[in-house]
Protein backbone atom coordinates (compact mmCIF):
# COMPACT_ATOMS: atom_id res chain seq x y z
CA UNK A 1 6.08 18.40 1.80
CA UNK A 2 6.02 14.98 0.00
CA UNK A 3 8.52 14.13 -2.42
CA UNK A 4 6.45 13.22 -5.93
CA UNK A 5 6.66 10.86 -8.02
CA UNK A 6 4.35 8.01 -9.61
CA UNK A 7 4.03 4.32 -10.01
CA UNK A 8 4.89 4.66 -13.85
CA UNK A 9 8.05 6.26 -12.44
CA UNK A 10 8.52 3.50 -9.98
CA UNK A 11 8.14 0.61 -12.54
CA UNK A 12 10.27 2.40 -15.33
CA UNK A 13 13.16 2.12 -12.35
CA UNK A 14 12.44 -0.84 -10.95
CA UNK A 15 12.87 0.89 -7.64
CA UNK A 16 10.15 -1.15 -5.20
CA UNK A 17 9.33 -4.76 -4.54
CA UNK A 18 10.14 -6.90 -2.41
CA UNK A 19 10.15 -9.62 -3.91
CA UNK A 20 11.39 -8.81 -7.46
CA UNK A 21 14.91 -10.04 -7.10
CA UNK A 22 16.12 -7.31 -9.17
CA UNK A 23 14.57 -4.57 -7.76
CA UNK A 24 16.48 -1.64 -6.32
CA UNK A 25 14.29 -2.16 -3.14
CA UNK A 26 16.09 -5.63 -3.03
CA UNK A 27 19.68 -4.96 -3.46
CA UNK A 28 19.81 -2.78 -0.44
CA UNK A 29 17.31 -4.69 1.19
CA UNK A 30 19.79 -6.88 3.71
CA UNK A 31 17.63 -6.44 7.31
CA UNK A 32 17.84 -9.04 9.31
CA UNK A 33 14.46 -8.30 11.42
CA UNK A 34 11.16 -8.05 9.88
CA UNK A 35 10.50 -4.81 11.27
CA UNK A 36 13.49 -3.72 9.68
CA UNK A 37 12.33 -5.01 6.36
CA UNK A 38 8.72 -2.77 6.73
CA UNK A 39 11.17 -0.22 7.76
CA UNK A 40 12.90 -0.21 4.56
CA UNK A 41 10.05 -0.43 2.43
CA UNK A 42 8.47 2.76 4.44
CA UNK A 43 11.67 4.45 3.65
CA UNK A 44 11.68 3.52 0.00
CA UNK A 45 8.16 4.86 -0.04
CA UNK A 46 8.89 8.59 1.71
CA UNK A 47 11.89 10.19 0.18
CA UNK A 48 12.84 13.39 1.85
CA UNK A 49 12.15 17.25 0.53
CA UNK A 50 13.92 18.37 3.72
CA UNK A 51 17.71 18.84 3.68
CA UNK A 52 18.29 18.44 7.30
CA UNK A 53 16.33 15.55 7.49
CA UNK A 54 18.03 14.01 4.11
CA UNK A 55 21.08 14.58 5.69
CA UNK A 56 20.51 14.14 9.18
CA UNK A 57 19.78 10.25 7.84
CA UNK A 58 22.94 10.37 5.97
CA UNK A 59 24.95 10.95 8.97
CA UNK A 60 24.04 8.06 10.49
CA UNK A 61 24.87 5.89 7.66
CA UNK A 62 28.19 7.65 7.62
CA UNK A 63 28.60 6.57 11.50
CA UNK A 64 27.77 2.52 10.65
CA UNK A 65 30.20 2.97 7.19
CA UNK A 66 33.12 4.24 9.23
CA UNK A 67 32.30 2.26 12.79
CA UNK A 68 31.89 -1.34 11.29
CA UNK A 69 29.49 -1.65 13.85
CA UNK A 70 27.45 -4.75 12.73
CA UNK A 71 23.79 -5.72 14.04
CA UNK A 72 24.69 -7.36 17.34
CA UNK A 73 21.81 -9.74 18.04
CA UNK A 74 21.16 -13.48 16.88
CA UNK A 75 18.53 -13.55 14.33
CA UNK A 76 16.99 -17.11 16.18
CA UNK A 77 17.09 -15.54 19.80
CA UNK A 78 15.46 -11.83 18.56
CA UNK A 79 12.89 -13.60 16.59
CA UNK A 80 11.42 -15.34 19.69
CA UNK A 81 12.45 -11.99 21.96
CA UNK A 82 10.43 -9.82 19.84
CA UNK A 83 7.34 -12.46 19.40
CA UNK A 84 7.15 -12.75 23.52
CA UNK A 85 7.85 -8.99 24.18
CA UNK A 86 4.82 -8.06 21.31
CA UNK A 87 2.62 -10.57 22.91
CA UNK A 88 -0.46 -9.10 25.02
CA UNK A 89 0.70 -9.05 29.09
CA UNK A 90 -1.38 -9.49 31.69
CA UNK A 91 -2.90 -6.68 33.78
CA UNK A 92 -1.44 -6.83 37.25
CA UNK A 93 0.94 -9.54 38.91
CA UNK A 94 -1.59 -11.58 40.20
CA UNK A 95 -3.48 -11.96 36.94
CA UNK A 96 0.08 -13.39 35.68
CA UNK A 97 0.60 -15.28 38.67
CA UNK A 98 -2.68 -17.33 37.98
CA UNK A 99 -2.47 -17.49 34.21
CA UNK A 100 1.05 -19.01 34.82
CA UNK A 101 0.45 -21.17 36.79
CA UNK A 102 -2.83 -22.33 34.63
CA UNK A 103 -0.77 -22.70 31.76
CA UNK A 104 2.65 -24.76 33.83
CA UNK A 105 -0.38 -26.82 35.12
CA UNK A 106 -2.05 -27.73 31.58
CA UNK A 107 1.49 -28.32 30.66
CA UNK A 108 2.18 -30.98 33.22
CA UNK A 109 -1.46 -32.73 32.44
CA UNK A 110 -1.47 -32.94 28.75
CA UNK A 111 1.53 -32.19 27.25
CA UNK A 112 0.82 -28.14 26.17
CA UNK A 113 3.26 -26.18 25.24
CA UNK A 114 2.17 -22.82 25.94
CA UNK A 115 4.21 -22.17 29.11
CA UNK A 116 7.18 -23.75 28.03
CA UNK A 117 6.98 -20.95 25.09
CA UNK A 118 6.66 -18.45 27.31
CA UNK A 119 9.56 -19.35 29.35
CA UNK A 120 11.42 -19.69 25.81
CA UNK A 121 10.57 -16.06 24.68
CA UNK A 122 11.08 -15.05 28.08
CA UNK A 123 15.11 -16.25 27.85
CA UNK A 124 15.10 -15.33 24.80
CA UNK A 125 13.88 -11.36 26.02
CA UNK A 126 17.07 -11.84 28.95
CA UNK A 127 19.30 -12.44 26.25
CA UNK A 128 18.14 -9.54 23.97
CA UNK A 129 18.55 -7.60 27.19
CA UNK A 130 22.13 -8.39 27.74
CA UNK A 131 22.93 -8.35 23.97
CA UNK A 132 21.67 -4.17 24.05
CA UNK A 133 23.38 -3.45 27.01
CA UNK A 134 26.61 -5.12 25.36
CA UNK A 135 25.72 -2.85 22.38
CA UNK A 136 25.61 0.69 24.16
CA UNK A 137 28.90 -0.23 26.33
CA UNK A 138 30.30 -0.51 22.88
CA UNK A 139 28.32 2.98 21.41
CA UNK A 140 30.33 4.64 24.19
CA UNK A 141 33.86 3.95 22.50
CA UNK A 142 32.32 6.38 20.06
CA UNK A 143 31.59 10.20 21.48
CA UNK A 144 30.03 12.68 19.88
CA UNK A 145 28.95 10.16 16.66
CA UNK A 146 26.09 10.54 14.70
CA UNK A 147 23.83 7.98 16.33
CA UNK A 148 24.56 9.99 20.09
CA UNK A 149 20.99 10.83 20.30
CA UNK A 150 19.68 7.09 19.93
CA UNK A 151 22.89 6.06 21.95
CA UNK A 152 21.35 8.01 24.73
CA UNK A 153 17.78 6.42 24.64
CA UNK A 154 18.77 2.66 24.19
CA UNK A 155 21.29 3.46 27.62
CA UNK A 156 18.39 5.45 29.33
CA UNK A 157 16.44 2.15 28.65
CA UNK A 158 18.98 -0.47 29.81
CA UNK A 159 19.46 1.75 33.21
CA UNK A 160 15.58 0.96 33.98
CA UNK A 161 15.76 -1.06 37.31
CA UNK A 162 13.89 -3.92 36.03
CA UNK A 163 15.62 -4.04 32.99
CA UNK A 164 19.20 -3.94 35.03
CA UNK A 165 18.12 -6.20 37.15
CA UNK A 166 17.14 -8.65 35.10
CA UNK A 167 20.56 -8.08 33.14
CA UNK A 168 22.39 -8.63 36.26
CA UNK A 169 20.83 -11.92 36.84
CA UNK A 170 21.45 -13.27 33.27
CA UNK A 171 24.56 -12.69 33.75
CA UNK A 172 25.35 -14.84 36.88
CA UNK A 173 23.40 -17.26 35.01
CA UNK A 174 20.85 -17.29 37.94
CA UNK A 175 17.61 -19.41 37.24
CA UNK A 176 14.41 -17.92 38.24
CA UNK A 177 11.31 -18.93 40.66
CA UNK A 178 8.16 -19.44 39.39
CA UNK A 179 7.30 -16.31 41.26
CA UNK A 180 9.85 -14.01 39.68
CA UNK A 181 9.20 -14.79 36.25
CA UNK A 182 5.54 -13.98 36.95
CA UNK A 183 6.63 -11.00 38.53
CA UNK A 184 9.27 -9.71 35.40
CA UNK A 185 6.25 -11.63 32.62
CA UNK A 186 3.94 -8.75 33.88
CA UNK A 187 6.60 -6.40 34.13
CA UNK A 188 8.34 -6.69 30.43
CA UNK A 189 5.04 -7.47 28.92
CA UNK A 190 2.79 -4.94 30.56
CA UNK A 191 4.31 -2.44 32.63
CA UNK A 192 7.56 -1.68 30.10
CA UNK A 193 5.38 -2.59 27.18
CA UNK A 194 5.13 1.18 25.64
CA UNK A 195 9.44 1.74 26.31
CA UNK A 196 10.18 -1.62 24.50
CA UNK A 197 7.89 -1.13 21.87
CA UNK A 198 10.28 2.25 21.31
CA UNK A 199 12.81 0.54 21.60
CA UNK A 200 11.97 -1.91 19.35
CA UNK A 201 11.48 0.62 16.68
CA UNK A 202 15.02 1.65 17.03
CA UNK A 203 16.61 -1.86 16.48
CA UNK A 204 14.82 -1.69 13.55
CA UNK A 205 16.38 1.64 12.33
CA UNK A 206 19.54 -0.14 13.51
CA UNK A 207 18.68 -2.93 11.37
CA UNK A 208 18.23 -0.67 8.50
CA UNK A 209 21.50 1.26 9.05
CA UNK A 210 23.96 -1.51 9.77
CA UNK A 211 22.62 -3.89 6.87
CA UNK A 212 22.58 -1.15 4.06
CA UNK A 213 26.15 0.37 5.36
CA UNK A 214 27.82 -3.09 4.54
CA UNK A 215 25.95 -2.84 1.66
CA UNK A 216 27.41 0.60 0.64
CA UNK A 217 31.20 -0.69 2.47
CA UNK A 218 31.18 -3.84 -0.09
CA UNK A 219 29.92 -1.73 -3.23
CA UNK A 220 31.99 1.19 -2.51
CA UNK A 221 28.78 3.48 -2.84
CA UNK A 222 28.96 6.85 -1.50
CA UNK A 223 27.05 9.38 0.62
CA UNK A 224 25.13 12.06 -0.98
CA UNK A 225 25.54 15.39 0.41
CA UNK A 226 22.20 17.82 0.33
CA UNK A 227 22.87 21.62 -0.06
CA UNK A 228 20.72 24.26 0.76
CA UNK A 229 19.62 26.38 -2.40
CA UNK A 230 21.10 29.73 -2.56
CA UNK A 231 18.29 32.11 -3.00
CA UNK A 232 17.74 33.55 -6.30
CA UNK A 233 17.87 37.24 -7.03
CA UNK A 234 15.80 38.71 -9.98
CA UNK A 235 14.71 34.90 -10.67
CA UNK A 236 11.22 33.18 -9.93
CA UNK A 237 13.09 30.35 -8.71
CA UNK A 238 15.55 29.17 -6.49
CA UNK A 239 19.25 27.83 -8.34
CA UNK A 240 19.54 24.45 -8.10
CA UNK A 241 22.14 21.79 -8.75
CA UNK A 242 22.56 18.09 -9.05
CA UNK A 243 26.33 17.57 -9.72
CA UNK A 244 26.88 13.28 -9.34
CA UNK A 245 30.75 11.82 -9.79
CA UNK A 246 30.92 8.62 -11.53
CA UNK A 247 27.05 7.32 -11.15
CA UNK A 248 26.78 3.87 -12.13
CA UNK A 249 23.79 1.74 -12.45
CA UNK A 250 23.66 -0.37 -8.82
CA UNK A 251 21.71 -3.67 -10.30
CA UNK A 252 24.84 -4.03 -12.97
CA UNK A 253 27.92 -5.90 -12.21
CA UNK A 254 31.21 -3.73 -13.06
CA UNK A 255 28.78 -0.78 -14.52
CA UNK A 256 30.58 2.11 -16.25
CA UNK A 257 29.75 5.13 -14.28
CA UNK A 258 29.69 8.41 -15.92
CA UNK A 259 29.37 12.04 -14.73
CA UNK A 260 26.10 13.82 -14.67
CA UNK A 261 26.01 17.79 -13.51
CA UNK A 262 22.64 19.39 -14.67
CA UNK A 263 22.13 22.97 -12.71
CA UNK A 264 19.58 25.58 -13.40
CA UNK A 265 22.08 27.49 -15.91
CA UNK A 266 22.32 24.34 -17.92
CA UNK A 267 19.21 22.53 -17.11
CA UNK A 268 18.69 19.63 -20.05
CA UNK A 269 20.77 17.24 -21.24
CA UNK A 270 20.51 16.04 -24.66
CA UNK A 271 21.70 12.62 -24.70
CA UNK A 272 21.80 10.95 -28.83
CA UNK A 273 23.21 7.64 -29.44
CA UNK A 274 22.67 4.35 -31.38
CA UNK A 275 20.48 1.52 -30.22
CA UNK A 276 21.96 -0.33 -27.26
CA UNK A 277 24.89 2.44 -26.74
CA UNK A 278 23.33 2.86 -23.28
CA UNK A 279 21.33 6.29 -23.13
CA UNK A 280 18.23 3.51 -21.15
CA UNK A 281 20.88 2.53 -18.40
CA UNK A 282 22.60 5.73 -18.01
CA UNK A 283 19.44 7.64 -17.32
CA UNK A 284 18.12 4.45 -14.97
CA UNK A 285 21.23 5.27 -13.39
CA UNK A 286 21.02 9.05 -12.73
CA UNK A 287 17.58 8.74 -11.85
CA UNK A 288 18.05 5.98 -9.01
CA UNK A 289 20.96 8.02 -7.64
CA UNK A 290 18.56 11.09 -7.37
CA UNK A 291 15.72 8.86 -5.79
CA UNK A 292 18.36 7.69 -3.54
CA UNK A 293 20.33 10.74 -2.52
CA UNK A 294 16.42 11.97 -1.60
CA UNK A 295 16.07 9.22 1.02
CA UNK A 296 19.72 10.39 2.59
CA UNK A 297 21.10 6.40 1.41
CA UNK A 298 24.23 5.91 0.00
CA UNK A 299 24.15 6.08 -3.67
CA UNK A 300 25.83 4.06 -6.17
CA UNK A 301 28.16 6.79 -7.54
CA UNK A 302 32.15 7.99 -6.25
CA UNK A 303 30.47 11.45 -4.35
CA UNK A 304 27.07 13.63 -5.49
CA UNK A 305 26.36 17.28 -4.23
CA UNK A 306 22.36 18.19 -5.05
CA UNK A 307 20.13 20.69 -3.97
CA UNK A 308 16.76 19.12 -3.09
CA UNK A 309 14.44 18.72 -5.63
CA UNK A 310 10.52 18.03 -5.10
CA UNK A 311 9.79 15.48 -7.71
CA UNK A 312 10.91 12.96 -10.13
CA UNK A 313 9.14 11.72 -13.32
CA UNK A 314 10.36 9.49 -16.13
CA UNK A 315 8.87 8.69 -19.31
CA UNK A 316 11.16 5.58 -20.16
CA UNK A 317 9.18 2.37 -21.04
CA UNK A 318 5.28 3.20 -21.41
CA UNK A 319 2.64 0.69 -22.42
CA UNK A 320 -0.33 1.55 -24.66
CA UNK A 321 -3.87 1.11 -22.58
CA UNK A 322 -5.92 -1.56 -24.38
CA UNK A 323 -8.41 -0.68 -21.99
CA UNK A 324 -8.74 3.42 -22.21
CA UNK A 325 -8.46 2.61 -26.19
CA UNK A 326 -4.49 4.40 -26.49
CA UNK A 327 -2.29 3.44 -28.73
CA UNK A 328 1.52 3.33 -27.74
CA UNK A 329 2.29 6.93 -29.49
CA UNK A 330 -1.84 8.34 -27.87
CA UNK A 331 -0.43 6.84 -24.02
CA UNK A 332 2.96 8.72 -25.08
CA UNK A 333 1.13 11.65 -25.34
CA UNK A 334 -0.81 11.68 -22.06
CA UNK A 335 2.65 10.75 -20.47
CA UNK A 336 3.67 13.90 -21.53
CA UNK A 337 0.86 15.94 -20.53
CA UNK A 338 0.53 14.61 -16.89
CA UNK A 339 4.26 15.77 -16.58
CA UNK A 340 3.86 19.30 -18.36
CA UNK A 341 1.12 19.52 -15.89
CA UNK A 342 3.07 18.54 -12.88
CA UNK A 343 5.97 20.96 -14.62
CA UNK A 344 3.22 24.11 -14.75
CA UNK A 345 2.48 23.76 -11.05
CA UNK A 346 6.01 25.30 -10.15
CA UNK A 347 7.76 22.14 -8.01
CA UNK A 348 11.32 21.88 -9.04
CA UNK A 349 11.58 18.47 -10.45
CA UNK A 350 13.58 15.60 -12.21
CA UNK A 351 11.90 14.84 -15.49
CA UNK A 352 13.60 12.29 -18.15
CA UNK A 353 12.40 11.29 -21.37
CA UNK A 354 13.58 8.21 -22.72
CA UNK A 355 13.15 9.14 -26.70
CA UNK A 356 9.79 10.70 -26.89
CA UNK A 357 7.20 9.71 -29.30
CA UNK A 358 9.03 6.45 -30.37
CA UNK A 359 5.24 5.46 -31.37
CA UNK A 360 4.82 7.78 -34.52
CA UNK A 361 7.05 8.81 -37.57
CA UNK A 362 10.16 10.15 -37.92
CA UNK A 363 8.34 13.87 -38.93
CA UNK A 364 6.28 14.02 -35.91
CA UNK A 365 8.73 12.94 -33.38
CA UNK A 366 11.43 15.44 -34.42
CA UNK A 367 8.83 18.34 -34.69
CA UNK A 368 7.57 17.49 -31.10
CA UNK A 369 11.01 17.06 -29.39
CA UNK A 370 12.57 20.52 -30.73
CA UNK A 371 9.61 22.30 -29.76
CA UNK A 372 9.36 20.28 -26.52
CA UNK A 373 12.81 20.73 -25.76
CA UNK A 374 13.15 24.19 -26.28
CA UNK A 375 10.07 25.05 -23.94
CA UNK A 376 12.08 22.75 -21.20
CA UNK A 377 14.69 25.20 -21.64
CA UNK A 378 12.91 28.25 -20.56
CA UNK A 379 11.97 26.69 -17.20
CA UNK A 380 15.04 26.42 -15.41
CA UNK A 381 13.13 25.47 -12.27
CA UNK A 382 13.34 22.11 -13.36
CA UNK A 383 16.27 19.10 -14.47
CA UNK A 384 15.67 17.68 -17.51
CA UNK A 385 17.35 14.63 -19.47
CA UNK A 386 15.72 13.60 -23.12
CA UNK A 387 17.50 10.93 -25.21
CA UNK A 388 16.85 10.74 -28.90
CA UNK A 389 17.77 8.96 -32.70
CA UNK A 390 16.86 11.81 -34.03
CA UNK A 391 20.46 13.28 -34.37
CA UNK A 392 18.62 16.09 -36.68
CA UNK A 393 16.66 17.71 -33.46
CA UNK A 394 19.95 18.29 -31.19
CA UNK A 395 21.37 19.72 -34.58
CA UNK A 396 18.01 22.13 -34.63
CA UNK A 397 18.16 22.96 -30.90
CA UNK A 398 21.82 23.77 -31.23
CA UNK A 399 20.80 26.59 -33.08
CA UNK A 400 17.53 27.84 -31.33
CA UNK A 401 18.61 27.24 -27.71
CA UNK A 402 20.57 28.49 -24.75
CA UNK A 403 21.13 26.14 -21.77
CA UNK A 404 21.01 22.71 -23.48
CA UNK A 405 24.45 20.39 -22.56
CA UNK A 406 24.59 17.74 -25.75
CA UNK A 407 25.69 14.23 -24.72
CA UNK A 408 26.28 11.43 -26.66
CA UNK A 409 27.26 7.47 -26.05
CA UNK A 410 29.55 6.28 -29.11
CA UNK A 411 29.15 3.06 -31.10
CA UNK A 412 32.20 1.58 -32.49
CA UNK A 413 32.43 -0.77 -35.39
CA UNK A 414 35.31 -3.90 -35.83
CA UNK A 415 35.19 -6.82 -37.76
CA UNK A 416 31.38 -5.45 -38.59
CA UNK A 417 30.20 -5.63 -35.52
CA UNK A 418 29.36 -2.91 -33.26
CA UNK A 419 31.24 -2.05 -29.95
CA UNK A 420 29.85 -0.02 -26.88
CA UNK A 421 32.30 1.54 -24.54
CA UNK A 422 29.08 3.11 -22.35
CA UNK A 423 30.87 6.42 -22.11
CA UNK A 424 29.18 9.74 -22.08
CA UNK A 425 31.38 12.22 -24.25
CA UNK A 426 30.42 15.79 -25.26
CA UNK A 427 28.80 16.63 -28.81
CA UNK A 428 26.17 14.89 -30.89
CA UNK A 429 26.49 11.33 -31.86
CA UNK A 430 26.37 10.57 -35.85
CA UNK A 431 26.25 7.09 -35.74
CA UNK A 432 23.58 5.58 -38.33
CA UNK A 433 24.30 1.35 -38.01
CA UNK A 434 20.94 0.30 -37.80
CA UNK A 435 21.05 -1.19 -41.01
CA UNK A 436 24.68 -2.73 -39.98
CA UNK A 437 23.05 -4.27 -37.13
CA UNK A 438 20.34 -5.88 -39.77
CA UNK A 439 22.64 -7.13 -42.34
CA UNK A 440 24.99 -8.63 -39.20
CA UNK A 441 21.73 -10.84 -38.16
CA UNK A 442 21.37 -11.55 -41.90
CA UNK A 443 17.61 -11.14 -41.75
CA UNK A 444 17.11 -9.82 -45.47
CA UNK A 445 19.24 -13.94 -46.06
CA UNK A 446 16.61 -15.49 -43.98
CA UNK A 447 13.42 -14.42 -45.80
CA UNK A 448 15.27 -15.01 -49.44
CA UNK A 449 16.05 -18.34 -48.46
CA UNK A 450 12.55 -19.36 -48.00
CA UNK A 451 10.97 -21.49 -50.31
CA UNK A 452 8.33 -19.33 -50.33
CA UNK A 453 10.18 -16.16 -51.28
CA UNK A 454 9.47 -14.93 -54.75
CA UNK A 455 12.26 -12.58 -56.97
C-alpha cells in the first residue's frame, strides 16, 4: 500500500528537491555516489505503510549510528570504478582480446586515449575490489548487527574466484599482461556484470546509510520506533498513536522542540496563537517528523513512538489559481474538499490546517472552523492539527466537543515589543497585539506625515 500524500503537501514542507538548498531532501542529502543520491531521492519519494519494513530500515541506521562505520571508498577511485564496471563488456575473451588490442594499437598511432581509460577504470575496479573486501573483514567485528544480511552478500561476492583473485594480485602489487587484463576486462565487465551491478546497488544503500547516520550522530536526531496498532474492539477503526519527544524543526539552527502526542482518544490539536508565535514552524515540524519516521530515517526530535499512518495532507500555504479562476479563500475551499474526500475514504491519515479560510471574514472563518472541527472530532481514524486567530472558535469547541487537546504558543510584551519563547503550553492563547505590532512599525506616522495626507 502506498503511503499518500500530494505535491501541495510536498511544497507546503519543503520536503523534495535537490537542488533547493533548503529543502529537507537536502539536509540529509550527504551521499557521496550518485547512485546514492537517486537512492535518496527514491526513498524520499516511497515512504513506508509497513511497520516491519519502516523499521527493518531503521535498524540499519541504528547499526551505522552506533558502529561509526563511515563509507570506505575514495570518491575519485569509485567514480572511475563504477563508470568502467557499468560500461558494455565484450562477449567472449577473444572479442576482448581483439578490441584491446585495437584500441592499445590506435593508442600507440595517434595518440587515443581509449585504452589507457580502460586500463584506468580497470585499476580503479582492483582498488574498489580490495577497498570491499577491507570493508566486510571489518563488518565481521560486528555479529549479529543489523546489516548481517547485506554483510553476507558483499562477502559471498568478494569470495568469487575471480574477484579473489584479482584481490590477491592487487595486493602484491603485481602488474598485469596484456593477456590477463583481457581475460579479467571480459570477466568483470561481462561475465560478473549482473553480481556487480547488485552489488553496486548495495554501496549505494551503504552510501545512503553511512552519510545520513553522521547526519543524525552530528544533529543528535533520533530513531523513530513503529508500533503495531492494537486492534480495536467495538470500534470501526484501529487505535492509533503518534507520541514525538521534543520535535524540532531540522532546517532551523538551535530550534525549540516541543512535544506533540495526538492518539485516537484525543485526535486534534487546537493550536491558537499570535502572528509569528510559531504555530507555521511547529506544525512544519511535526509534520516532517511524521514524513520521516514513515521512511524508517532518523527524525529530528529526542525519541517518537507512532503507529503507522497511511497518509499525510497539509493545508499550510495555498495559492489562488489565476488560471481555474479561484480566488485565495475559493482554492481554500477545494483544499479542503480534496482532503474531506481523502478523509471519507477511511485511510488513517495526518491532516493539518494551517488557519483555515484566512481568505474570507472573520464570520465565515469562525463558523467554518467550529463546524469543521467538530466533524474532525468524530473521526478518530484520523490525526488532526488546525491552528487559528480566532481565539473565539477553541472557546466554542470547548463547549461542544470531546477529544480536542487546546494548545497555544505565548507572545510576550517588554519595552513594547513582542517576545516569542516558541513554547507549546496547554489552554487557549488570549493574546490580541496585532495592533501593538502596527503602532511599533509606526505605519498610521508614515501615511500622516505625507504631504499628501489630508486631516
Amino acid at each position: 500500500m502506498k503511503f499518500q500524500t500530494d505535491k501541495q503537501t510536498l511544497t507546503d514542507l519543503n520536503l523534495v528537491g535537490k537542488y533547493n538548498k533548503r529543502s529537507i531532501f537536502s539536509i540529509y542529502n550527504k551521499t557521496i555516489t550518485k547512485g546514492g543520491e537517486r537512492l535518496l531521492e527514491k526513498m524520499f519519494k516511497s515512504p513506508f505503510t509497513n511497520t516491519k519494513a519502516c523499521n527493518g530500515r531503521a535498524s540499519k541506521f541504528e547499526f551505522f549510528i552506533n558502529s561509526g562505520i563511515n563509507f570506505p571508498f575514495s570518491v575519485k577511485e569509485f567514480n572511475q570504478a563504477e563508470d568502467y564496471l557499468a560500461s558494455n563488456g565484450h562477449s567472449s575473451i577473444l572479442a576482448s582480446f581483439a578490441l584491446n588490442l585495437k584500441r592499445k594499437f590506435m593508442g600507440l598511432i595517434a595518440h587515443e586515449g581509449e585504452y589507457n581509460l580502460l586500463q584506468s577504470g580497470f585499476k580503479s575496479s582492483l582498488n574498489f575490489f580490495s577497498d570491499l573486501n577491507g570493508f566486510v573483514n571489518e563488518l565481521g567485528k560486528h555479529q549479529n548487527s543489523n546489516y548481517q544480511i547485506e554483510k553476507i552478500e558483499l562477502e559471498a561476492f568478494c569470495k568469487i574466484k575471480q574477484v579473489k583473485a584479482l584481490v590477491h594480485k592487487f595486493s602484491k602489487n603485481e602488474e598485469f599482461s596484456f593477456y590477463q587484463f583481457c581475460k579479467y576486462d571480459y570477466i568483470l565487465r561481462h561475465e560478473l556484470s549482473e553480481k556487480i551491478s547488485e552489488v553496486m546497488h548495495k554501496i549505494y544503500e551503504l552510501d545512503v546509510y553511512t552519510s545520513v547516520a553522521e547526519i543524525a550522530r552530528t544533529k543528535s536526531f533520533s530513531l523513530p520506533n513503529a508500533i503495531e496498532p492494537i486492534p480495536g474492539s467495538k470500534k470501526l477503526y484501529d487505535p492509533f498513536m503518534l507520541d514525538i519527544k521534543e520535535v524540532g524543526h531540522p532546517g532551523l539552527e538551535n530550534a525549540v522542540s516541543n512535544p506533540i502526542n495526538i492518539s485516537s482518544n484525543e485526535n486534534i490539536i487546537f493550536l491558537t496563537g499570535a502572528n509569528m508565535a510559531g504555530k507555521s514552524t511547529l506544525m512544519k515540524s511535526f509534520s516532517i517528523a511524521v514524513y520521516l519516521a514513515h521512511m524508517g530515517f532518523p527524525v529530528p526530535a529526542k525519541k517518537m513512538d507512532f503507529t503507522m499512518m497511511e497518509g499525510l495532507y497539509t493545508s499550510i500555504n495555498v495559492p489562488d489559481d489565476l488560471n481555474m479562476g479561484y480566488s485565495h479563500f475559493y482554492a481554500e475551499v477545494m483544499r479542503v474538499k480534496m482532503i474531506a474526500e481523502k478523509i471519507a475514504n477511511g485511510k488513517r491519515l495526518v491532516v493539518l490546517f494551517d488557519e483555515m479560510f484566512k481568505g474570507t471574514n472573520v464570520k465565515d472563518a469562525y463558523d467554518a472552523t467550529v463546524c469543521l472541527s467538530e466533524c474532525f472530532s468524530q473521526n478518530q481514524k484520523c490525526a488532526y492539527i488546525v491552528s487559528t486567530h480566532i481565539m473565539e472558535a477553541a472557546q466554542t469547541l470547548q463547549k461542544k466537543c470531546k477529544g480536542i487537546q487546546y494548545k497555544y504558543l505565548p507572545t510576550a510584551f517588554s519595552n513594547g515589543k513582542p517576545s516569542y519563547s516558541y513554547t507549546l503550553q496547554d489552554g487557549i492563547s488570549n493574546d490580541h497585539f496585532g495592533m501593538h505590532i502596527v503602532n511599533n512599525e509606526k505605519i498610521i506616522e508614515i501615511i500622516k506625515q505625507s504631504p499628501f495626507y489630508s486631516s
